[in-house]
PDB file of N, CA and C in Angstrom:
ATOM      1  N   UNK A   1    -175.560 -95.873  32.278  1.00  0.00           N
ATOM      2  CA  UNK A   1    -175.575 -97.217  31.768  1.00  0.00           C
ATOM      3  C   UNK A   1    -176.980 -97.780  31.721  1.00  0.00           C
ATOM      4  N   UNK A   2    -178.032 -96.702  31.773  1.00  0.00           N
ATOM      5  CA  UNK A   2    -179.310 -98.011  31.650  1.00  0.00           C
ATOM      6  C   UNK A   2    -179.577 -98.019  30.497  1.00  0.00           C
ATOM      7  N   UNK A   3    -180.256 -99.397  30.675  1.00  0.00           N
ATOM      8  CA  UNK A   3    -180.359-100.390  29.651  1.00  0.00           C
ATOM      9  C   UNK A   3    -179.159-101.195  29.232  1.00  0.00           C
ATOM     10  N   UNK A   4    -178.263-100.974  29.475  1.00  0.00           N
ATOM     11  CA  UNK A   4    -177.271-101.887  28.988  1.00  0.00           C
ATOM     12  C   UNK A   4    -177.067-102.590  30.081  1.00  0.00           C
ATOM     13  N   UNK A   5    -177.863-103.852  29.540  1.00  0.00           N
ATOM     14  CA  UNK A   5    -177.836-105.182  30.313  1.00  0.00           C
ATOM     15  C   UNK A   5    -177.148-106.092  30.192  1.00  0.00           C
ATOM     16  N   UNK A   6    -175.778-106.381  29.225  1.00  0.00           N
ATOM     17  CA  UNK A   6    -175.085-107.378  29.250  1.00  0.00           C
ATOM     18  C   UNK A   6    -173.588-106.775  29.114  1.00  0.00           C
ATOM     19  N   UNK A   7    -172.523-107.494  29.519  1.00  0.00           N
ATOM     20  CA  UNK A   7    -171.476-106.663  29.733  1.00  0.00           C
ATOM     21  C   UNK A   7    -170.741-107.766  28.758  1.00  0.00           C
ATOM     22  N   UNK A   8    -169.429-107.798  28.657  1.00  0.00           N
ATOM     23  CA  UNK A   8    -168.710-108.667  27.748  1.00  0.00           C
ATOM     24  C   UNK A   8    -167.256-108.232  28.697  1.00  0.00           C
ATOM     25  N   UNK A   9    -166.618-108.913  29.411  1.00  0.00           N
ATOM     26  CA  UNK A   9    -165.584-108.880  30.594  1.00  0.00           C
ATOM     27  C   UNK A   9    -164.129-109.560  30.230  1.00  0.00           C
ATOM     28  N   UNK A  10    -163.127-109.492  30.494  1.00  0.00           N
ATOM     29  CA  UNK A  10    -162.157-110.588  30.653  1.00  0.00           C
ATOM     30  C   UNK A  10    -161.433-109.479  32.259  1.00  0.00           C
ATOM     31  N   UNK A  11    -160.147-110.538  32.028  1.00  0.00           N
ATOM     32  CA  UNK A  11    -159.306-110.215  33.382  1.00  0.00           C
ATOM     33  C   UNK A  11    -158.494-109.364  32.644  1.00  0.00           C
ATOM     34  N   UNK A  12    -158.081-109.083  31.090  1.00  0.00           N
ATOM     35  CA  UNK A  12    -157.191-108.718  30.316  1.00  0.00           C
ATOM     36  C   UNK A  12    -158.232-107.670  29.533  1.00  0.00           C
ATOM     37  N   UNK A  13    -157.302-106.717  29.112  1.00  0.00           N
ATOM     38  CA  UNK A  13    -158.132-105.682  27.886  1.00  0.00           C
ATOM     39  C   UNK A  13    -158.622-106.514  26.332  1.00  0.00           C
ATOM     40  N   UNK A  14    -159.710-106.116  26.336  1.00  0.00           N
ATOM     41  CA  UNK A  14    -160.310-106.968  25.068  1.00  0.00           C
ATOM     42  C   UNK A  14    -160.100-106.229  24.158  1.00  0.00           C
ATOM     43  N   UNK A  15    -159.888-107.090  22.646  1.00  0.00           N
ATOM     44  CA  UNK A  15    -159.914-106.353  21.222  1.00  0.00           C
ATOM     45  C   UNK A  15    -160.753-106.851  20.541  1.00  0.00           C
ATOM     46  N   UNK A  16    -160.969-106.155  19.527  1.00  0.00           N
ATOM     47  CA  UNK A  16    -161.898-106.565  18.330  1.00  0.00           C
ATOM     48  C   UNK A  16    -162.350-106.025  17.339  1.00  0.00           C
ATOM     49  N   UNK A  17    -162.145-106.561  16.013  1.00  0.00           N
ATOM     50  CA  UNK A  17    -162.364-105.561  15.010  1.00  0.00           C
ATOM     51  C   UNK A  17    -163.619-104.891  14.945  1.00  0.00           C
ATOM     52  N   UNK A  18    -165.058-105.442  15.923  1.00  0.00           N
ATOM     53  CA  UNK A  18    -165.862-105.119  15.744  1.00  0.00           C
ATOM     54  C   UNK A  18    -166.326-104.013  16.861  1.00  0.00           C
ATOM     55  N   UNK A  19    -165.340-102.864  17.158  1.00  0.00           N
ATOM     56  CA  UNK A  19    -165.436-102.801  18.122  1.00  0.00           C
ATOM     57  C   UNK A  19    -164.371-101.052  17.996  1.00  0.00           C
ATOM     58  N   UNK A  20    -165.158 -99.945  17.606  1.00  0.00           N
ATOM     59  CA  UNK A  20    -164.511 -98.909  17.456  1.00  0.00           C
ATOM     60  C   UNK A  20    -163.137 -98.184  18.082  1.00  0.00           C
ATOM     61  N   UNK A  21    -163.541 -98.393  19.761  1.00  0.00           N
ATOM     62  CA  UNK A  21    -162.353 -98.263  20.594  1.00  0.00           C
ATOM     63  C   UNK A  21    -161.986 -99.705  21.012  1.00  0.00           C
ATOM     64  N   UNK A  22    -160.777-100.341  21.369  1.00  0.00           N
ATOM     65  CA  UNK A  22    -160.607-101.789  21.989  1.00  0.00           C
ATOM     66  C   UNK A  22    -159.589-101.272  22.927  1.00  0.00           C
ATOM     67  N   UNK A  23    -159.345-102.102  24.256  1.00  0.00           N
ATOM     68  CA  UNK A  23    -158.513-102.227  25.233  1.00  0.00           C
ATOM     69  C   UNK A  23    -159.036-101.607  26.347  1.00  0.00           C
ATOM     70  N   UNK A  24    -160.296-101.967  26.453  1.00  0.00           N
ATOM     71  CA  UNK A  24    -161.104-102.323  27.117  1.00  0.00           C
ATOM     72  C   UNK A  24    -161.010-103.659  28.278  1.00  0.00           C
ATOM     73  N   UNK A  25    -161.412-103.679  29.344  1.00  0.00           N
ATOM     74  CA  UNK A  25    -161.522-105.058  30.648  1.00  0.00           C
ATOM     75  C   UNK A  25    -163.266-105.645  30.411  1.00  0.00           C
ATOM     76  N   UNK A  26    -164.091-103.909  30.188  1.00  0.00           N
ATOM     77  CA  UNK A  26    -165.505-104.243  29.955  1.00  0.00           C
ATOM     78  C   UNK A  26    -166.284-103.983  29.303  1.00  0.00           C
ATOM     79  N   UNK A  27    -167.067-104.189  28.531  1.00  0.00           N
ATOM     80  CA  UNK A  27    -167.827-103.919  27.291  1.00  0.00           C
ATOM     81  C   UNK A  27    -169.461-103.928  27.438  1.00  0.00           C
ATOM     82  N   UNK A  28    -170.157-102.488  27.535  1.00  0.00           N
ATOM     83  CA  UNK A  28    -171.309-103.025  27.921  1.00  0.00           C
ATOM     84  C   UNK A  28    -172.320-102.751  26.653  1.00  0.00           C
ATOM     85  N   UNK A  29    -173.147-103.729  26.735  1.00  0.00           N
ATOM     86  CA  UNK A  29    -174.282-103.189  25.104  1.00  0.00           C
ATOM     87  C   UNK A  29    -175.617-103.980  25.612  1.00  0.00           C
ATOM     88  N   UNK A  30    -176.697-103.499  24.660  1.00  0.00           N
ATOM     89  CA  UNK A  30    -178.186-103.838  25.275  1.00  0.00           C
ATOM     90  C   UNK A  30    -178.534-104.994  24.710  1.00  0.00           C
ATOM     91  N   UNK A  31    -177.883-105.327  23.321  1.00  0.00           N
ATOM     92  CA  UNK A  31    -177.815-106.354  22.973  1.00  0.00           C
ATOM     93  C   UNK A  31    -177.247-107.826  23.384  1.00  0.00           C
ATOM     94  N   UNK A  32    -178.220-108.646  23.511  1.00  0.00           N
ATOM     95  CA  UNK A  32    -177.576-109.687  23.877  1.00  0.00           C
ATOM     96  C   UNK A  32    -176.758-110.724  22.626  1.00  0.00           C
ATOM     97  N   UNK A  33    -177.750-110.885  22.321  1.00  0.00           N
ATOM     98  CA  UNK A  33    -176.938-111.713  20.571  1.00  0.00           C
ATOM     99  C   UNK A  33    -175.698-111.032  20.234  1.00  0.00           C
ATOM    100  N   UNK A  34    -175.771-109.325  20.462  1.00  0.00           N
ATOM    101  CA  UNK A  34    -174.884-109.008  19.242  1.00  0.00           C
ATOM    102  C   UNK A  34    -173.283-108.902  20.646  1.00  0.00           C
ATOM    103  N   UNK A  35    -173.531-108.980  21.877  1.00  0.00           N
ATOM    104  CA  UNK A  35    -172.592-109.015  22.420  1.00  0.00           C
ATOM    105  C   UNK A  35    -171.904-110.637  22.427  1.00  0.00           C
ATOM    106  N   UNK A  36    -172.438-111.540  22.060  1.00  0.00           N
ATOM    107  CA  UNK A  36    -172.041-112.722  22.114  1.00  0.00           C
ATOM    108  C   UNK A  36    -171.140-112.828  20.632  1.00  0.00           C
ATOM    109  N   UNK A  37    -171.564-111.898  19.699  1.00  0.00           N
ATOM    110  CA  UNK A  37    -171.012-112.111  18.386  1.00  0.00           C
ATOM    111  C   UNK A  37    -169.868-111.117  18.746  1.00  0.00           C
ATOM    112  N   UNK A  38    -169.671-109.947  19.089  1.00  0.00           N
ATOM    113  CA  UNK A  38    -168.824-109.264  19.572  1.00  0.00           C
ATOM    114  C   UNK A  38    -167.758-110.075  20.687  1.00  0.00           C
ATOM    115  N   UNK A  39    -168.063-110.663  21.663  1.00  0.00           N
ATOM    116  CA  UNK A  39    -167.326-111.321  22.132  1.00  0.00           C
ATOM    117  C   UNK A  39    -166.591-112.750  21.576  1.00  0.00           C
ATOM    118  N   UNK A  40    -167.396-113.556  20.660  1.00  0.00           N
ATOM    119  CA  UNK A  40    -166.962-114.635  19.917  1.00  0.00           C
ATOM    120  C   UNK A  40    -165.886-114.325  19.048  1.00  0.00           C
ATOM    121  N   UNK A  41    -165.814-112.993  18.432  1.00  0.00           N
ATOM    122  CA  UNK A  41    -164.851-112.417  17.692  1.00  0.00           C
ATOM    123  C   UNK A  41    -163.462-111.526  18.182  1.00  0.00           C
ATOM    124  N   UNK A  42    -163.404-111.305  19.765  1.00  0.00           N
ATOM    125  CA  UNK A  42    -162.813-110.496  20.183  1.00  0.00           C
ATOM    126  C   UNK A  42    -161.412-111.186  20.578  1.00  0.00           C
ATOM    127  N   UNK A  43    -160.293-110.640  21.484  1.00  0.00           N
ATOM    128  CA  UNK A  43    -159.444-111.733  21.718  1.00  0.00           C
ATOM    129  C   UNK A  43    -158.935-110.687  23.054  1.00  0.00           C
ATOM    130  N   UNK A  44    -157.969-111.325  23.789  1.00  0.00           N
ATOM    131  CA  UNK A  44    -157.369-110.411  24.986  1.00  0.00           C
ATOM    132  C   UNK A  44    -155.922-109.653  24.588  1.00  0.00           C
ATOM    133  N   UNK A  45    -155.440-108.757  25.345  1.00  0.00           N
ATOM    134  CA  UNK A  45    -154.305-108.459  24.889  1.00  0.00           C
ATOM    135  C   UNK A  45    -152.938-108.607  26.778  1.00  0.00           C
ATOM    136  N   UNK A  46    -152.929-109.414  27.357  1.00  0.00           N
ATOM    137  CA  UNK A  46    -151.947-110.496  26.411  1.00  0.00           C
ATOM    138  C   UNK A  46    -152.895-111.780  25.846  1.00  0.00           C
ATOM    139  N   UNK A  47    -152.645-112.607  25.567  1.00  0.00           N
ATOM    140  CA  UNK A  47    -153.338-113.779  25.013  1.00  0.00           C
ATOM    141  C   UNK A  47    -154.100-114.380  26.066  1.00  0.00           C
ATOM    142  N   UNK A  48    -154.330-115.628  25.475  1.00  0.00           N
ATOM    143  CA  UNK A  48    -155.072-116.941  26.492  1.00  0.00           C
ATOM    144  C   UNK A  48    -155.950-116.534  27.736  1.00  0.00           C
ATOM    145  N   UNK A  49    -156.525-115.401  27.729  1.00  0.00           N
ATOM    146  CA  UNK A  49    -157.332-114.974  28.889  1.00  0.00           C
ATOM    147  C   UNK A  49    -158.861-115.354  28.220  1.00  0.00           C
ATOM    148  N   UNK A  50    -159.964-115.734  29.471  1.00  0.00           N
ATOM    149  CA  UNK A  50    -161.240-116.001  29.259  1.00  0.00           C
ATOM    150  C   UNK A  50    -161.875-114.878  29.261  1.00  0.00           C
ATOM    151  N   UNK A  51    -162.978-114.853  27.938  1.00  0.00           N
ATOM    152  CA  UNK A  51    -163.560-113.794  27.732  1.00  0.00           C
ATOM    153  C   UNK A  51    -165.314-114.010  28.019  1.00  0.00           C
ATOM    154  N   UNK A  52    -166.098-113.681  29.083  1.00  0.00           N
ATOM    155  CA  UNK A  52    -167.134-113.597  29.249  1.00  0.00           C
ATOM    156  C   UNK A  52    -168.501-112.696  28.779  1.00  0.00           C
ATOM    157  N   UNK A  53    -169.279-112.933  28.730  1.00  0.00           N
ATOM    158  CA  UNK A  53    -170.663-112.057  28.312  1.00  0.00           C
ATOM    159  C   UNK A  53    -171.587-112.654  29.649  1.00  0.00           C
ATOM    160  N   UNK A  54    -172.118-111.501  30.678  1.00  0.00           N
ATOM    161  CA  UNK A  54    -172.509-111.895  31.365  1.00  0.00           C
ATOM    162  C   UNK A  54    -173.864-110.971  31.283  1.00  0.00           C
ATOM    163  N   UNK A  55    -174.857-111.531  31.320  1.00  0.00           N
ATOM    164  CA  UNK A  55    -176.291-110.944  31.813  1.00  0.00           C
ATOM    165  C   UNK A  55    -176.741-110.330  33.025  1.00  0.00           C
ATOM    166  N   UNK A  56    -176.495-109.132  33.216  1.00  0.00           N
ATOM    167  CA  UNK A  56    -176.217-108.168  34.366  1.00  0.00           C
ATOM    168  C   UNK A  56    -177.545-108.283  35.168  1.00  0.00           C
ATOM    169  N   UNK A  57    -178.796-108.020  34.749  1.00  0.00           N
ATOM    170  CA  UNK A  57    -179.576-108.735  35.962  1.00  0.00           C
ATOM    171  C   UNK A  57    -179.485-109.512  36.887  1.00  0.00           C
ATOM    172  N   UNK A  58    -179.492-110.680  35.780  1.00  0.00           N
ATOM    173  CA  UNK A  58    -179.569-112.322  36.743  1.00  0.00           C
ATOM    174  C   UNK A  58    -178.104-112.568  37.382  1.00  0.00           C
ATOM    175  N   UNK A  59    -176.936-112.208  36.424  1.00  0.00           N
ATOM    176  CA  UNK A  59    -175.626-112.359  36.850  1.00  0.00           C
ATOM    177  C   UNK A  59    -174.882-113.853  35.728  1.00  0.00           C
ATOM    178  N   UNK A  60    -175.920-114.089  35.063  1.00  0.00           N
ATOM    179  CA  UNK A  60    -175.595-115.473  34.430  1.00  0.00           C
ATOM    180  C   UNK A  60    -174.598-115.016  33.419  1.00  0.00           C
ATOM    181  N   UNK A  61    -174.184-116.048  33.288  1.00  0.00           N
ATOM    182  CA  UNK A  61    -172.833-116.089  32.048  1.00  0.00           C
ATOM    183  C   UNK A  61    -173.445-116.578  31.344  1.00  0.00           C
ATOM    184  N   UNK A  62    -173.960-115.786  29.771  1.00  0.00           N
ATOM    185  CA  UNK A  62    -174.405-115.968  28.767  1.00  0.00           C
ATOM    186  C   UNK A  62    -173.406-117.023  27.731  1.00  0.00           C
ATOM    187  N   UNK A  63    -172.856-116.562  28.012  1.00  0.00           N
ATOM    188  CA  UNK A  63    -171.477-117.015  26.840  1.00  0.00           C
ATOM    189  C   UNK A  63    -169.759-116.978  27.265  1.00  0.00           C
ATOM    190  N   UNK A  64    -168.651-117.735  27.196  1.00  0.00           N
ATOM    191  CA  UNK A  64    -167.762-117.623  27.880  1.00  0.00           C
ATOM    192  C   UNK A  64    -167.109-118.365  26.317  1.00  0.00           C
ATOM    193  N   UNK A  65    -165.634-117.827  26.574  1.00  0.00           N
ATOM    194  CA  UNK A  65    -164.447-118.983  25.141  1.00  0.00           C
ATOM    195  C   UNK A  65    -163.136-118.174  26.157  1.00  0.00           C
ATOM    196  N   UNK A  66    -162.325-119.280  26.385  1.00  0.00           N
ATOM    197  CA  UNK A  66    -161.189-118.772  26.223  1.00  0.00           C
ATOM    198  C   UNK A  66    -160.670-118.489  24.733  1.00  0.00           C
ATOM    199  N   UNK A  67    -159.157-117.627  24.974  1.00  0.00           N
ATOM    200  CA  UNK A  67    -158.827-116.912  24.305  1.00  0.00           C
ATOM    201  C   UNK A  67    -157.611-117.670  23.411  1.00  0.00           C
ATOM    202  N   UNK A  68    -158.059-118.145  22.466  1.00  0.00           N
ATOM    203  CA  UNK A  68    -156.753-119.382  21.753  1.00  0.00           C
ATOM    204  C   UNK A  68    -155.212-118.490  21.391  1.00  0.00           C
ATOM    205  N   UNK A  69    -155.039-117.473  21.442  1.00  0.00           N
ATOM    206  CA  UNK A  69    -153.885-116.506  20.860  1.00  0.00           C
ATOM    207  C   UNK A  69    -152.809-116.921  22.156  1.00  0.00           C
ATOM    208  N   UNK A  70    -151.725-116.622  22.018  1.00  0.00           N
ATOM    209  CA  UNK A  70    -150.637-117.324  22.870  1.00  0.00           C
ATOM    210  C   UNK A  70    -150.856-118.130  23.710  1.00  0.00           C
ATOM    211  N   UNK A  71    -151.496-119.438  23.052  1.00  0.00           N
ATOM    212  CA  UNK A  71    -151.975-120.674  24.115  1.00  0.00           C
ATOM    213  C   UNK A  71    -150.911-121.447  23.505  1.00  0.00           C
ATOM    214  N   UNK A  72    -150.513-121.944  24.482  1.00  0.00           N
ATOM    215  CA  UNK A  72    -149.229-122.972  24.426  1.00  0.00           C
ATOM    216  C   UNK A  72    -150.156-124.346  23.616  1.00  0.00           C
ATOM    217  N   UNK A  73    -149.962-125.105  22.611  1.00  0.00           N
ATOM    218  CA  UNK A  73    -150.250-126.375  22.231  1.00  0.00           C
ATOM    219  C   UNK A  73    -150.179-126.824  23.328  1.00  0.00           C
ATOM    220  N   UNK A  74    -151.263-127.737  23.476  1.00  0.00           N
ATOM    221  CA  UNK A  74    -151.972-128.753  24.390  1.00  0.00           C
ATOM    222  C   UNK A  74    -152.358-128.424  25.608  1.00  0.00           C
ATOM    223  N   UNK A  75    -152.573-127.070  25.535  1.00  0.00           N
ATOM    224  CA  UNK A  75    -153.326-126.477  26.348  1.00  0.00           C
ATOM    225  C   UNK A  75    -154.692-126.657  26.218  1.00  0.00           C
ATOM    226  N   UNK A  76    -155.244-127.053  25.697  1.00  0.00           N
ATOM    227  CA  UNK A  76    -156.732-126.881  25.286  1.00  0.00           C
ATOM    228  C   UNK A  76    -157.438-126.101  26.162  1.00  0.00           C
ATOM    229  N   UNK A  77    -158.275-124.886  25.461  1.00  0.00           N
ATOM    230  CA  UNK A  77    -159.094-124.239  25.745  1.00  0.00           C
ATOM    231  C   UNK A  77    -160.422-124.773  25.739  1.00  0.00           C
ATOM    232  N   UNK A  78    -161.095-124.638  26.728  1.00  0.00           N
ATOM    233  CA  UNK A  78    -162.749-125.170  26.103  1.00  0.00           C
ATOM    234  C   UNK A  78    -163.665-123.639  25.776  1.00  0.00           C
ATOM    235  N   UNK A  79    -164.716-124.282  24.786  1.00  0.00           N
ATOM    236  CA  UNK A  79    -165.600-122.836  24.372  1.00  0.00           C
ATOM    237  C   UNK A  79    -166.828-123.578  24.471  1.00  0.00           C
ATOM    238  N   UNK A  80    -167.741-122.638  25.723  1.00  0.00           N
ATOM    239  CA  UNK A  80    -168.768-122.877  25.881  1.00  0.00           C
ATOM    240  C   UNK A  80    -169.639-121.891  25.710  1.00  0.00           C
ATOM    241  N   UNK A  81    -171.256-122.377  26.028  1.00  0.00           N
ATOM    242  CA  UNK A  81    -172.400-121.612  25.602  1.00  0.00           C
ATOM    243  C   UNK A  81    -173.059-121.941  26.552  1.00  0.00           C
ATOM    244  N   UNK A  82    -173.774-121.101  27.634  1.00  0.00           N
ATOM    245  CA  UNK A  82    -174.524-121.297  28.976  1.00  0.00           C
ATOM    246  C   UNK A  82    -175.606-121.269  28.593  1.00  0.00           C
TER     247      UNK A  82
END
């Protein structure tokens, strides 16, 4: 794994079209941008799980969204950017 400094995580297996194999928990790439676009696009399998991009050095959470797919209305999810 060196060099791959940012991981892209949930508690649930992640999917994504951008993303050759999916069902995945962790996703690691050297890219930081392109894991945030990879993760912005991805979703969990079951639903409504939070999907993180974390910066493996420092430990910071680059980027975080929950997962809007089987979210009950008025659940609101928040989507943030660290």
């Amino acid at each position: 794994m060196s060099g791959q400094t940012y991981r892209i995580e949930s508690e649930s297996p992640i999917v994504s079209p951008l993303l050759p194999e999916s069902g995945h928990a962790e996703i690691w790439l050297d890219d930081g941008e392109l894991a945030v676009v990879v993760a912005a696009k991805s979703h969990t399998v079951p639903g409504g799980r939070e999907i993180r991009v974390v910066h493996v050095p420092t430990g910071e959470v680059v980027f975080r969204k929950a997962d809007e797919r089987d979210r009950e209305p008025g659940e609101g999810a928040s989507v943030g950017v660290g």
